[in-house]
PDB file of N, CA and C in Angstrom:
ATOM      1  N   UNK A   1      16.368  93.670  16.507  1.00  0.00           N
ATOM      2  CA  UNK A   1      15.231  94.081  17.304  1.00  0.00           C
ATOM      3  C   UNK A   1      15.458  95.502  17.789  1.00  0.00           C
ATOM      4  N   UNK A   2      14.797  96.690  17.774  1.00  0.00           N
ATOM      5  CA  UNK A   2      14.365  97.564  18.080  1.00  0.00           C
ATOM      6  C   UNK A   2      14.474  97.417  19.669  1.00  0.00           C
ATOM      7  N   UNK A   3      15.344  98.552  20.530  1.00  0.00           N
ATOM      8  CA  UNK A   3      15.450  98.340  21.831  1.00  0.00           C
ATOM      9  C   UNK A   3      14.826  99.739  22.313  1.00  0.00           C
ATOM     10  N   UNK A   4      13.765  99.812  23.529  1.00  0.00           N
ATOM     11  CA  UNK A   4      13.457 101.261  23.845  1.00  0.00           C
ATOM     12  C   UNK A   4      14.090 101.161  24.980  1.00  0.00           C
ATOM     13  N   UNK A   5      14.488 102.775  25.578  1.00  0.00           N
ATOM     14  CA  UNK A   5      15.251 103.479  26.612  1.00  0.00           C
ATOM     15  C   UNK A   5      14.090 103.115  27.929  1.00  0.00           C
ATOM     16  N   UNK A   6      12.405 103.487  27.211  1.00  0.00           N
ATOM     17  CA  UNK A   6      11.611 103.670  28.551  1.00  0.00           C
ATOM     18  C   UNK A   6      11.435 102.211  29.168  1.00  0.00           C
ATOM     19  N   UNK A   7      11.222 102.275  30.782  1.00  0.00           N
ATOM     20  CA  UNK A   7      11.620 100.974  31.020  1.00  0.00           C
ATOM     21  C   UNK A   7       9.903 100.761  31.686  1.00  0.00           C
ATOM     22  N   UNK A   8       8.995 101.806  31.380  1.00  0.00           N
ATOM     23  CA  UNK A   8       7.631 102.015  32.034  1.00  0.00           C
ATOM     24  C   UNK A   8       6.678 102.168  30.921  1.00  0.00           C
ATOM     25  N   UNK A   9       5.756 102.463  31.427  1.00  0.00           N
ATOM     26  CA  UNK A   9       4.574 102.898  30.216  1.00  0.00           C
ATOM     27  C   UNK A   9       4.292 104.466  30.314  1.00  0.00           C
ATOM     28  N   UNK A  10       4.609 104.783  31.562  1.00  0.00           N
ATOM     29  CA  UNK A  10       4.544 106.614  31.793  1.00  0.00           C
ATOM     30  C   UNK A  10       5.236 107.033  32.347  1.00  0.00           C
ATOM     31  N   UNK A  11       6.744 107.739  32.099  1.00  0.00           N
ATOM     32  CA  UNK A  11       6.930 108.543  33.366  1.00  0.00           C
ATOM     33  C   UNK A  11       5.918 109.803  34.115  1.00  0.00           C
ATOM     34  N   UNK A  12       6.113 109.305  35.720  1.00  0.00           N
ATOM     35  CA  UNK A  12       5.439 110.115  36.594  1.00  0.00           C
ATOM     36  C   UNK A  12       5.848 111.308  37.611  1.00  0.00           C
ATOM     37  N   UNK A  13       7.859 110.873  37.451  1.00  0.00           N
ATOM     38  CA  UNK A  13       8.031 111.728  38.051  1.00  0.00           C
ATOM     39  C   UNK A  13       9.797 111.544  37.709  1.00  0.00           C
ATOM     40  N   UNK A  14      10.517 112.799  38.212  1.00  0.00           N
ATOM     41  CA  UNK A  14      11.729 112.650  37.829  1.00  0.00           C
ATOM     42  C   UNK A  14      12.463 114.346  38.170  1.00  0.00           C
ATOM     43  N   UNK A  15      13.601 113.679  39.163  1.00  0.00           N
ATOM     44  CA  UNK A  15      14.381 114.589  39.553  1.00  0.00           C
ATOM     45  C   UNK A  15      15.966 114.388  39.330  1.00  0.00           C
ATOM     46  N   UNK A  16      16.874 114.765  40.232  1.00  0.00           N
ATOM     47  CA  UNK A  16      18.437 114.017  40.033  1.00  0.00           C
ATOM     48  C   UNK A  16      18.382 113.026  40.766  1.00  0.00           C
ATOM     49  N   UNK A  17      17.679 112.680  41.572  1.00  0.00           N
ATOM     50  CA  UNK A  17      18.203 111.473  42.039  1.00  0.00           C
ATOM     51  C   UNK A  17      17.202 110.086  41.737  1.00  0.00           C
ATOM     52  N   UNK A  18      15.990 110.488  41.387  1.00  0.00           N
ATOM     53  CA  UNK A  18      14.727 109.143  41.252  1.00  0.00           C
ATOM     54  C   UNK A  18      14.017 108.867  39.567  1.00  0.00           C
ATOM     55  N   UNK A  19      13.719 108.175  39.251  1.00  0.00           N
ATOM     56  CA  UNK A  19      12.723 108.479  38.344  1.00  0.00           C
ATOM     57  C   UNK A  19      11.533 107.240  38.525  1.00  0.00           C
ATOM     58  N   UNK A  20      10.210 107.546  38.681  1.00  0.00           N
ATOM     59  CA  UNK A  20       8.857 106.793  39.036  1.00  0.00           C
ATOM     60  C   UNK A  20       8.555 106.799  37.730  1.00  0.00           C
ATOM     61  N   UNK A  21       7.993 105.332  37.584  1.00  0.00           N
ATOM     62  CA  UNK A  21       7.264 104.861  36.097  1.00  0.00           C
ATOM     63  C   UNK A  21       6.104 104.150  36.557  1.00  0.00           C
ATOM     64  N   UNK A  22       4.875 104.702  36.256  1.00  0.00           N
ATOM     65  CA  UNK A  22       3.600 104.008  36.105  1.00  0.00           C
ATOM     66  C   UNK A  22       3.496 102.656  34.920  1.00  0.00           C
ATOM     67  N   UNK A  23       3.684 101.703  34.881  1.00  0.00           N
ATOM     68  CA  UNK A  23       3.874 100.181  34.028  1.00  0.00           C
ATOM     69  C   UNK A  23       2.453  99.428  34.352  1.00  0.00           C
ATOM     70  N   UNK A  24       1.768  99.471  32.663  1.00  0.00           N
ATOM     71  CA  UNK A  24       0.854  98.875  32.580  1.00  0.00           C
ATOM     72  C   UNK A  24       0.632  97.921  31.754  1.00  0.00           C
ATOM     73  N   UNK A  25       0.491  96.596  31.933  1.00  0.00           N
ATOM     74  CA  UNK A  25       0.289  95.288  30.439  1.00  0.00           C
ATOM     75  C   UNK A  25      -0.788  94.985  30.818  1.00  0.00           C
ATOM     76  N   UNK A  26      -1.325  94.406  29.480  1.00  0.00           N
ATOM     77  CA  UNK A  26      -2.928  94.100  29.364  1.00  0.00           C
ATOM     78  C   UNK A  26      -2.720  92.189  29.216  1.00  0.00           C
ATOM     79  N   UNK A  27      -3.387  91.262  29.771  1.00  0.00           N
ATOM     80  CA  UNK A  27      -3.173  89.997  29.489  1.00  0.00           C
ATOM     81  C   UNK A  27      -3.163  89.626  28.040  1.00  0.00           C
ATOM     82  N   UNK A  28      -1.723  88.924  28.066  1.00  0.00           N
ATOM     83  CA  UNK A  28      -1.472  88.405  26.549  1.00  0.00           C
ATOM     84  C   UNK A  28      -0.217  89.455  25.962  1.00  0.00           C
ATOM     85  N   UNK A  29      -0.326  90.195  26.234  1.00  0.00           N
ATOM     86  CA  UNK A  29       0.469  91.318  25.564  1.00  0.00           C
ATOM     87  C   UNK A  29       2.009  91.409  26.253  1.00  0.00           C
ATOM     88  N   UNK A  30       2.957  92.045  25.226  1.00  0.00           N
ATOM     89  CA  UNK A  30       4.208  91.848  25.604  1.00  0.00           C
ATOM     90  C   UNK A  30       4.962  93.297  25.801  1.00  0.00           C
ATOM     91  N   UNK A  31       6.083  93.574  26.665  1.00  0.00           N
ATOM     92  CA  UNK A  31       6.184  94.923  26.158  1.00  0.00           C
ATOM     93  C   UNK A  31       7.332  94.670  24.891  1.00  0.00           C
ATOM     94  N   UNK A  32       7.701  96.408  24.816  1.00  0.00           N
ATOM     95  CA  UNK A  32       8.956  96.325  23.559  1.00  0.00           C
ATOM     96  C   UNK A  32      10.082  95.981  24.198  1.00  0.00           C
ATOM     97  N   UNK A  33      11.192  95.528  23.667  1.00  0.00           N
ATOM     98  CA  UNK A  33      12.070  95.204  24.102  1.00  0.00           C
ATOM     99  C   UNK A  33      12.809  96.439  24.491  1.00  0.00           C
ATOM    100  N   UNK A  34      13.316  96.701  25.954  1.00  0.00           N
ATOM    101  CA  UNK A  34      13.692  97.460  26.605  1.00  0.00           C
ATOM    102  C   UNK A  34      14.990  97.215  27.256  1.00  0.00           C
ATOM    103  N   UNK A  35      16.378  98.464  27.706  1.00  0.00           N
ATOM    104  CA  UNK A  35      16.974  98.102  28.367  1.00  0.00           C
ATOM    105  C   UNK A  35      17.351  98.808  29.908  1.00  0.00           C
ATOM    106  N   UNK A  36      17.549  98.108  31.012  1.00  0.00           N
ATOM    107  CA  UNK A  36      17.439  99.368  31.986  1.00  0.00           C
ATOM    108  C   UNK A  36      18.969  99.339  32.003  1.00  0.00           C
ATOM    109  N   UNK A  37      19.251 100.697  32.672  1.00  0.00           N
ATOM    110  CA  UNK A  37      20.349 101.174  32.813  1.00  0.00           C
ATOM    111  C   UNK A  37      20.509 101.739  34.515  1.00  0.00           C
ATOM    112  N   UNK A  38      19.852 101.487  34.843  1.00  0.00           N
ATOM    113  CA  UNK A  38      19.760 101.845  36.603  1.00  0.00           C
ATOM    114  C   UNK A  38      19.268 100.943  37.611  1.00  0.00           C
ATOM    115  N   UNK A  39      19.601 100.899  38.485  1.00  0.00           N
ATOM    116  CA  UNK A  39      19.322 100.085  39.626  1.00  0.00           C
ATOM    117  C   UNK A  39      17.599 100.727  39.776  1.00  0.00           C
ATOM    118  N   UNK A  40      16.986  99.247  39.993  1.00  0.00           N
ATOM    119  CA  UNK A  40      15.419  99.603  40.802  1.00  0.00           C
ATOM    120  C   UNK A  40      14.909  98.779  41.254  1.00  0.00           C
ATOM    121  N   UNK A  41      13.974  99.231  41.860  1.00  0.00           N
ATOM    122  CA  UNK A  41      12.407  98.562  42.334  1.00  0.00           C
ATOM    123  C   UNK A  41      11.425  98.523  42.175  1.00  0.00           C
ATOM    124  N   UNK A  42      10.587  97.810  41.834  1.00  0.00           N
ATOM    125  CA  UNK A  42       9.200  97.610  41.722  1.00  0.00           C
ATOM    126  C   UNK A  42       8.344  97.198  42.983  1.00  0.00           C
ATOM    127  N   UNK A  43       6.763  97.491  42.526  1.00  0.00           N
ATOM    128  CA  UNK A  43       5.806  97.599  43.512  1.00  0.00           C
ATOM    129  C   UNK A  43       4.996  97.328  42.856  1.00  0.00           C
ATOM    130  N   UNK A  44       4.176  95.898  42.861  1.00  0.00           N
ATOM    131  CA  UNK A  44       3.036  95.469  41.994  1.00  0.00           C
ATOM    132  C   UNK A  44       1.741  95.847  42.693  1.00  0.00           C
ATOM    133  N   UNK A  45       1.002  96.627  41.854  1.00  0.00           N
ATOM    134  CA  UNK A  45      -0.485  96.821  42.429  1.00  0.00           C
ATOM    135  C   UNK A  45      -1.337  96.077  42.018  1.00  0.00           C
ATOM    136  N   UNK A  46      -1.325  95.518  40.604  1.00  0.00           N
ATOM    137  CA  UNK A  46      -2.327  94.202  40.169  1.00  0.00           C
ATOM    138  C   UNK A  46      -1.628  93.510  39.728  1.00  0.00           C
ATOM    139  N   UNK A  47      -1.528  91.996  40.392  1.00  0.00           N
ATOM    140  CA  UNK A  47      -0.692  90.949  39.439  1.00  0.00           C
ATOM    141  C   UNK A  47      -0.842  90.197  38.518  1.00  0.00           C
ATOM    142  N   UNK A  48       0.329  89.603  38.172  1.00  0.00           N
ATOM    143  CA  UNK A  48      -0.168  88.043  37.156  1.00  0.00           C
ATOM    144  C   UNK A  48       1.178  87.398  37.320  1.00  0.00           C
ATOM    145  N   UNK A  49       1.538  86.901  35.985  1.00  0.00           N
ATOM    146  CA  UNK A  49       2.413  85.379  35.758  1.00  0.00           C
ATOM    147  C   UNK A  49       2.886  86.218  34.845  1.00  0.00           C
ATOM    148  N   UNK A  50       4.263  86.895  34.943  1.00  0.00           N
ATOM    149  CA  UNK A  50       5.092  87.378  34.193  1.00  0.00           C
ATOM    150  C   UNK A  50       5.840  86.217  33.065  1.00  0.00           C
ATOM    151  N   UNK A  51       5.979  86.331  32.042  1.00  0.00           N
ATOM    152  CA  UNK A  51       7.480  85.870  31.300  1.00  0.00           C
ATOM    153  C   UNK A  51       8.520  86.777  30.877  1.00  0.00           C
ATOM    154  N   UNK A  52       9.561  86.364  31.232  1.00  0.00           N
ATOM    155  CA  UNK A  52      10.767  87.482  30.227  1.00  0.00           C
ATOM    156  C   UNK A  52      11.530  86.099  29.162  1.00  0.00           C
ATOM    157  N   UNK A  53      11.351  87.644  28.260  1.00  0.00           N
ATOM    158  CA  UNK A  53      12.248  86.945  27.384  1.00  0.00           C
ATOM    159  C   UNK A  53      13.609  87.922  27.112  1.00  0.00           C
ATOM    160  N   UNK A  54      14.794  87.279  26.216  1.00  0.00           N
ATOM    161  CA  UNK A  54      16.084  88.213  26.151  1.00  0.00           C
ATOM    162  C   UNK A  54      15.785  88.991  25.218  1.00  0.00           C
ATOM    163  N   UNK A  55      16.556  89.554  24.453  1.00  0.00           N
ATOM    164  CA  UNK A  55      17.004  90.820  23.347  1.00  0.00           C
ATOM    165  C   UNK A  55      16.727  90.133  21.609  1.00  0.00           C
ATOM    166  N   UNK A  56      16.647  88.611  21.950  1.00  0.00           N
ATOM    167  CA  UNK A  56      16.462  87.618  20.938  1.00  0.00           C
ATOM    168  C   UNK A  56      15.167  87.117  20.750  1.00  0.00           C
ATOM    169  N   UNK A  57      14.083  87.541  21.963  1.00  0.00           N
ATOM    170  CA  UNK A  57      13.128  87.111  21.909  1.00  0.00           C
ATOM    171  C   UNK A  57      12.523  85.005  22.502  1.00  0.00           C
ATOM    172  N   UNK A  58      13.968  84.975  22.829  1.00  0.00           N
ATOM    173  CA  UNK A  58      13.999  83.481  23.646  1.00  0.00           C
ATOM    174  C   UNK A  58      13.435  83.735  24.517  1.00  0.00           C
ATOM    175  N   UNK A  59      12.971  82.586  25.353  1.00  0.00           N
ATOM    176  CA  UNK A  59      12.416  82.422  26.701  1.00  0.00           C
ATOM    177  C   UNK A  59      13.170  82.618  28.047  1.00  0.00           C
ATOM    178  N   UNK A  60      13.003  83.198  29.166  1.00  0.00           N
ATOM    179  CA  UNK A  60      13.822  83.284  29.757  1.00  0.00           C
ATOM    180  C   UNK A  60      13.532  82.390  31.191  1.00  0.00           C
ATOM    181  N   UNK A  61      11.667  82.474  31.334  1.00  0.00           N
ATOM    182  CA  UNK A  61      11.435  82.004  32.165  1.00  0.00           C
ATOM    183  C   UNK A  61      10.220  82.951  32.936  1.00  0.00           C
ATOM    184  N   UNK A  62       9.830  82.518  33.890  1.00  0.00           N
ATOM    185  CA  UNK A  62       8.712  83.249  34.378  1.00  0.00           C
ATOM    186  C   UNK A  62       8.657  83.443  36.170  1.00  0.00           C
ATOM    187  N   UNK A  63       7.580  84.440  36.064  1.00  0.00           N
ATOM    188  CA  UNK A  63       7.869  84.168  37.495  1.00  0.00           C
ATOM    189  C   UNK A  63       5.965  85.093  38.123  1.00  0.00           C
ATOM    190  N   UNK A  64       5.718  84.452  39.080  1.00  0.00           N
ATOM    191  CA  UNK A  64       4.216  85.344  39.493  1.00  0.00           C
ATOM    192  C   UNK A  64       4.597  86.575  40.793  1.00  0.00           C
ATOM    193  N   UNK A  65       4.116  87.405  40.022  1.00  0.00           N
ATOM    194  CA  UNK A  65       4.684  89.311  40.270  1.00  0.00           C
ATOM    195  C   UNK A  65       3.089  89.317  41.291  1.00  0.00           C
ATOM    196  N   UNK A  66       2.926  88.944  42.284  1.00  0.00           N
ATOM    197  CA  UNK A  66       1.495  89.164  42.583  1.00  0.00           C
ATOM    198  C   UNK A  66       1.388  90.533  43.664  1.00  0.00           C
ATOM    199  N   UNK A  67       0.151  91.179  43.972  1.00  0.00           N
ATOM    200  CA  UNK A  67      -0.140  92.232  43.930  1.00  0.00           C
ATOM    201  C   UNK A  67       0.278  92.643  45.502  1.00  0.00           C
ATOM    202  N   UNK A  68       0.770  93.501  46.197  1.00  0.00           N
ATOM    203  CA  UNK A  68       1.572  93.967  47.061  1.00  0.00           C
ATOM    204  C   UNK A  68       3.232  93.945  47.389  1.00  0.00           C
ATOM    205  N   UNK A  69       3.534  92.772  45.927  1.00  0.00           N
ATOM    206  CA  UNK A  69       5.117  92.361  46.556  1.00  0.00           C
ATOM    207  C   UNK A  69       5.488  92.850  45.913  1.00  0.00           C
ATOM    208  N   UNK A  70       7.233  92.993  46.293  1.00  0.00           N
ATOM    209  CA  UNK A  70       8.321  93.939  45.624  1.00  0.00           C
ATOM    210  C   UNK A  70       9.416  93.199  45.402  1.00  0.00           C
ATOM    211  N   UNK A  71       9.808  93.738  44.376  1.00  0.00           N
ATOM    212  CA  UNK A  71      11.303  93.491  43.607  1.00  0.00           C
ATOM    213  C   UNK A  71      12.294  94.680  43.467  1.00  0.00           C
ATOM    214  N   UNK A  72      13.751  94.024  43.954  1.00  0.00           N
ATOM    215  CA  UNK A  72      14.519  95.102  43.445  1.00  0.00           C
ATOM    216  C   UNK A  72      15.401  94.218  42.887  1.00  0.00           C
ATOM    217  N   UNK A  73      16.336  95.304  42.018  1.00  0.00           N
ATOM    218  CA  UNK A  73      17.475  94.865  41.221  1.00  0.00           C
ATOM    219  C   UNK A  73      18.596  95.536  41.205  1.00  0.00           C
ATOM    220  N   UNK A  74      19.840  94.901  40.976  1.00  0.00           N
ATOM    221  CA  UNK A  74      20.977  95.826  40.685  1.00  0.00           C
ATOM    222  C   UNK A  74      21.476  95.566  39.484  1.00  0.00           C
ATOM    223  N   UNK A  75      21.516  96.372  38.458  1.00  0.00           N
ATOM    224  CA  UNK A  75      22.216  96.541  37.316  1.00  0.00           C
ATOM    225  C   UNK A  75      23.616  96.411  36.826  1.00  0.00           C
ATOM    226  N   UNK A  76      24.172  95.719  36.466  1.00  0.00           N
ATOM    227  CA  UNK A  76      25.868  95.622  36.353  1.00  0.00           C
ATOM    228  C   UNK A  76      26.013  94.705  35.341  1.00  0.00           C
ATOM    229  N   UNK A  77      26.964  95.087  34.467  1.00  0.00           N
ATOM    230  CA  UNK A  77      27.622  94.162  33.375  1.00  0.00           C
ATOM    231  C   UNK A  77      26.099  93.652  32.386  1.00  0.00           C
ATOM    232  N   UNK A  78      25.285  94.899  32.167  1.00  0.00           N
ATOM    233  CA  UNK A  78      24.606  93.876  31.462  1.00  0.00           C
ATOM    234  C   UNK A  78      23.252  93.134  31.747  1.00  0.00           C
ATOM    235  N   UNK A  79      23.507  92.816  33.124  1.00  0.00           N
ATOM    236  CA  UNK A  79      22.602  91.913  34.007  1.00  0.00           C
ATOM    237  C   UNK A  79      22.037  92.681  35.052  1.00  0.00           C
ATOM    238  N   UNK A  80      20.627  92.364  35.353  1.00  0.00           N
ATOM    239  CA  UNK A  80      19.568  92.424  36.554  1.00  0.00           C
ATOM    240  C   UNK A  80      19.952  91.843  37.502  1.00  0.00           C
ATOM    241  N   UNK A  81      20.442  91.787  39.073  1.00  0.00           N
ATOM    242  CA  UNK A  81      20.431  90.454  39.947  1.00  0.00           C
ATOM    243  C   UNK A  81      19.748  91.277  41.197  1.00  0.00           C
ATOM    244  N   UNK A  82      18.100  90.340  41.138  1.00  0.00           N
ATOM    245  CA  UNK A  82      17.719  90.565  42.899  1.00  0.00           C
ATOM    246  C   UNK A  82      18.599  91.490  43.802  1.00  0.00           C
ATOM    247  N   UNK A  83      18.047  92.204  44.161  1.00  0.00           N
ATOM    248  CA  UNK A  83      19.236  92.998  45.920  1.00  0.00           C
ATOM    249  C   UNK A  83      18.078  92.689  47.210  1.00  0.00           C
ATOM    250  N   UNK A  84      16.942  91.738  46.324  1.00  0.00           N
ATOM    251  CA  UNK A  84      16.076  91.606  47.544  1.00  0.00           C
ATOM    252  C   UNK A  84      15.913  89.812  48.151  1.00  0.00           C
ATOM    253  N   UNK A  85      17.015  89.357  47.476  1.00  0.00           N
ATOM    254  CA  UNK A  85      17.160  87.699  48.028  1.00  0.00           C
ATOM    255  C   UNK A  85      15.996  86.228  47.546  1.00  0.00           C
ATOM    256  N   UNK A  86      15.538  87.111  46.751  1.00  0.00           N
ATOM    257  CA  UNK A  86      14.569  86.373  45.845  1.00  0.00           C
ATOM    258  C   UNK A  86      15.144  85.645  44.632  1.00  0.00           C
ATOM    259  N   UNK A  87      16.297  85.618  43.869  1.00  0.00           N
ATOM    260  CA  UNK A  87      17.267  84.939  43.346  1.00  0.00           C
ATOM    261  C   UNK A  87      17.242  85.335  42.186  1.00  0.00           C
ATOM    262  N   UNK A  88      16.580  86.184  41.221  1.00  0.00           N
ATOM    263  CA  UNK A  88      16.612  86.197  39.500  1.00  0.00           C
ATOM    264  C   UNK A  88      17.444  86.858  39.270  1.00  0.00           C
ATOM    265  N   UNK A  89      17.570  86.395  38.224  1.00  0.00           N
ATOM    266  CA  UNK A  89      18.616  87.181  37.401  1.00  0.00           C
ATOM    267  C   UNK A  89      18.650  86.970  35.959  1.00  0.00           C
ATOM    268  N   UNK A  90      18.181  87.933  34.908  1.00  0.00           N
ATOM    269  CA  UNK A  90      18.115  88.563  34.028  1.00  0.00           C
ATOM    270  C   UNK A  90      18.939  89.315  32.830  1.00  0.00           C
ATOM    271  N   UNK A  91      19.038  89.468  32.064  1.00  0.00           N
ATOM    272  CA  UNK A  91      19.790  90.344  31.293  1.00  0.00           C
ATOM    273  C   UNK A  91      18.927  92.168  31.528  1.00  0.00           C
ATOM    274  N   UNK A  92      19.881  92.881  31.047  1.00  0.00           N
ATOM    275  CA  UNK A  92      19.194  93.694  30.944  1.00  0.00           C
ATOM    276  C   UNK A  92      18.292  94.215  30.014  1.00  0.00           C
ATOM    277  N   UNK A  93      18.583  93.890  29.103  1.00  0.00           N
ATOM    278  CA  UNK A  93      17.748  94.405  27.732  1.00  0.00           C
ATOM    279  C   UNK A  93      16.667  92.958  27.455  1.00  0.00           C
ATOM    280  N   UNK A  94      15.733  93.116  28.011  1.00  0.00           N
ATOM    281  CA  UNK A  94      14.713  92.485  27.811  1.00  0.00           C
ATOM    282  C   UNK A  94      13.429  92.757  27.459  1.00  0.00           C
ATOM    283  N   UNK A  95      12.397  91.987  27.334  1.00  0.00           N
ATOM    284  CA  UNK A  95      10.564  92.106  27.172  1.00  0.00           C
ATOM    285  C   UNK A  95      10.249  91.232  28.132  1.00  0.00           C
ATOM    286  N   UNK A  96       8.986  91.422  29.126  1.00  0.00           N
ATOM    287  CA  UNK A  96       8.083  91.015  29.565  1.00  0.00           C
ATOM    288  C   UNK A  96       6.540  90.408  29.055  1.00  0.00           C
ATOM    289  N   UNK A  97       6.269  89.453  28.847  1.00  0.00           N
ATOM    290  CA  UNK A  97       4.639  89.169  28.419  1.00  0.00           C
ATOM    291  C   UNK A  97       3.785  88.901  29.676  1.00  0.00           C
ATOM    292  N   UNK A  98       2.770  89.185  29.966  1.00  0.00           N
ATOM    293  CA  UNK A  98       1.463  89.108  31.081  1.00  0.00           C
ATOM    294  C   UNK A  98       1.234  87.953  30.264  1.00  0.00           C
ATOM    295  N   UNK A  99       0.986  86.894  31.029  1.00  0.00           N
ATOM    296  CA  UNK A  99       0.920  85.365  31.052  1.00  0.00           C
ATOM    297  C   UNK A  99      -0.125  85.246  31.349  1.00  0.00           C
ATOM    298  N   UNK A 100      -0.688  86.598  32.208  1.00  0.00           N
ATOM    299  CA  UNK A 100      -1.984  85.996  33.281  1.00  0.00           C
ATOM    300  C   UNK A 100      -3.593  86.425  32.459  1.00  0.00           C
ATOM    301  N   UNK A 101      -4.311  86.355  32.873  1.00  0.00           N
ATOM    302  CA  UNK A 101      -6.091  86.568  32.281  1.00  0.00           C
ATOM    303  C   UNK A 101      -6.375  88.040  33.075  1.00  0.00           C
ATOM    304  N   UNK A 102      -5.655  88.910  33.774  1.00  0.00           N
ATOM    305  CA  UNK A 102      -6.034  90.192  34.038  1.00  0.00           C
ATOM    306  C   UNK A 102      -4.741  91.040  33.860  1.00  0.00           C
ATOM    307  N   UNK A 103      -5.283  92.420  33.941  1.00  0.00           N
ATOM    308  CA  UNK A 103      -4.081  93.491  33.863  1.00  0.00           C
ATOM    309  C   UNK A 103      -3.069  94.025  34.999  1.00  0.00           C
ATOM    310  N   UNK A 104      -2.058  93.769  34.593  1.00  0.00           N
ATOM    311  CA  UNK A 104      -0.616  93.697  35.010  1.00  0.00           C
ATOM    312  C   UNK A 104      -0.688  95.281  35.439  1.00  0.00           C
ATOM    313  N   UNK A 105      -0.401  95.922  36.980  1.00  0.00           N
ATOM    314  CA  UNK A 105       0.132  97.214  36.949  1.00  0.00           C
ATOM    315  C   UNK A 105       1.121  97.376  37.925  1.00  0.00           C
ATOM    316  N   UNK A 106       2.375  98.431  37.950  1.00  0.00           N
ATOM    317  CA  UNK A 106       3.304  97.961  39.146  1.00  0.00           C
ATOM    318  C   UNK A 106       3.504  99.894  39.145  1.00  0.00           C
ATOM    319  N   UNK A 107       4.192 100.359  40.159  1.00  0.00           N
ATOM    320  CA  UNK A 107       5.154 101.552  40.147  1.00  0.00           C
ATOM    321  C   UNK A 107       6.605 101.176  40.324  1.00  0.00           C
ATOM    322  N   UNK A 108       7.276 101.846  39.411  1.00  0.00           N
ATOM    323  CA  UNK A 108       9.110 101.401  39.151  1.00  0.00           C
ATOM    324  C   UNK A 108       9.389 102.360  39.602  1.00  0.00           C
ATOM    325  N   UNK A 109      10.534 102.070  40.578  1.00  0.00           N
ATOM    326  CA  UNK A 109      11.563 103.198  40.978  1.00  0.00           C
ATOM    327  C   UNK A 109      12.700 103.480  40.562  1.00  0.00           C
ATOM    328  N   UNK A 110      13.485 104.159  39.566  1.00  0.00           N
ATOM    329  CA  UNK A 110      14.780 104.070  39.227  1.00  0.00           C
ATOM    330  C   UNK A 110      15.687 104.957  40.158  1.00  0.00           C
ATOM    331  N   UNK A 111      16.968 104.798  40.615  1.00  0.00           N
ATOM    332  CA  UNK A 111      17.854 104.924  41.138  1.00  0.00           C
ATOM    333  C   UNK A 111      18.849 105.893  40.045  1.00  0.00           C
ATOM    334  N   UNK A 112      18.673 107.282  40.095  1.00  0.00           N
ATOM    335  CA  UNK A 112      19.825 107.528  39.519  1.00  0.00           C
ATOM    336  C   UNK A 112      21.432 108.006  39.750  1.00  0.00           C
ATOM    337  N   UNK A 113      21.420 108.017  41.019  1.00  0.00           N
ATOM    338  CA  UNK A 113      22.714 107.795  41.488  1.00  0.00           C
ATOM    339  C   UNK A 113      23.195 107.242  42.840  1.00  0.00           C
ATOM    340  N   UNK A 114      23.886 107.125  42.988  1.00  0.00           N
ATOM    341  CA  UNK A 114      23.909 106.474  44.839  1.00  0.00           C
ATOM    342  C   UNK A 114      23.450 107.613  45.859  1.00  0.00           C
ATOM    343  N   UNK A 115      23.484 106.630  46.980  1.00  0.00           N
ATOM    344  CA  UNK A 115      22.414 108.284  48.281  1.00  0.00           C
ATOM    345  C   UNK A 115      23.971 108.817  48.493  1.00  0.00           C
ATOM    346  N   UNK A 116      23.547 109.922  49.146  1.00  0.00           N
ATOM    347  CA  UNK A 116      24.935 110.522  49.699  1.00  0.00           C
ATOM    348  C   UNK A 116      25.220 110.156  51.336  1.00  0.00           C
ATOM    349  N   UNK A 117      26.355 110.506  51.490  1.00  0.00           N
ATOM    350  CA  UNK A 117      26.901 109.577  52.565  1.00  0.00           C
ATOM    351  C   UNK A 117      26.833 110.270  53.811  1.00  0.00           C
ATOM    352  N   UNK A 118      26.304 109.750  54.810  1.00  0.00           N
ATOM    353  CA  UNK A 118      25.731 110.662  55.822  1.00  0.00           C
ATOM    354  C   UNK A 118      26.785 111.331  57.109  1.00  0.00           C
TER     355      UNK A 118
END
């Protein structure tokens, strides 16, 4: 399987320390299989009924991304795990399918290095 770097549908913005991705799925549709490499967060503006699947295209499971709530993650070994106490955990190199009957949109925040120490 073909793995892409982008973990969005647009980058919107990007400096040394952030990068913002505008992420858009249409119901029914899946993205490409992607892997992240940075710690982030998401911010759903229109929801649905997510599925992920792994790097194999198996099922991973699902979960409803609905419209104001947020997710974050920390990246390590491979794996996604919640940093927001919501419990998932993921591989990293995955696809998403919109499960739901409307269009999926979120803003991603990537983390590209730790804050500095005050």
């Amino acid at each position: 399987m073909d793995v892409k770097d982008a973990v969005g549908t647009r980058k919107v913005f990007e400096d040394e320390s952030l990068i913002i991705w505008e992420f858009e799925l249409e119901p029914g549709a899946t993205t490409p299989c992607h892997t992240h490499r940075l710690d982030y967060v998401f911010y759903v503006l229109d929801g649905t009924h997510l599925e992920v699947f792994d790097a194999d295209d198996q099922p991973l499971g699902g979960f409803d991304a609905l419209a104001g709530a947020s997710f974050a993650f920390h990246c390590t070994n491979g794996e996604l795990i919640s940093s927001d106490d919501k419990g998932l955990r993921v591989p990293a190199t995955h696809s998403a399918r919109n499960a739901g009957t409307t269009r999926y949109r979120e803003i991603l925040v990537e983390k590209k290095r730790p804050a500095a120490a005050a």
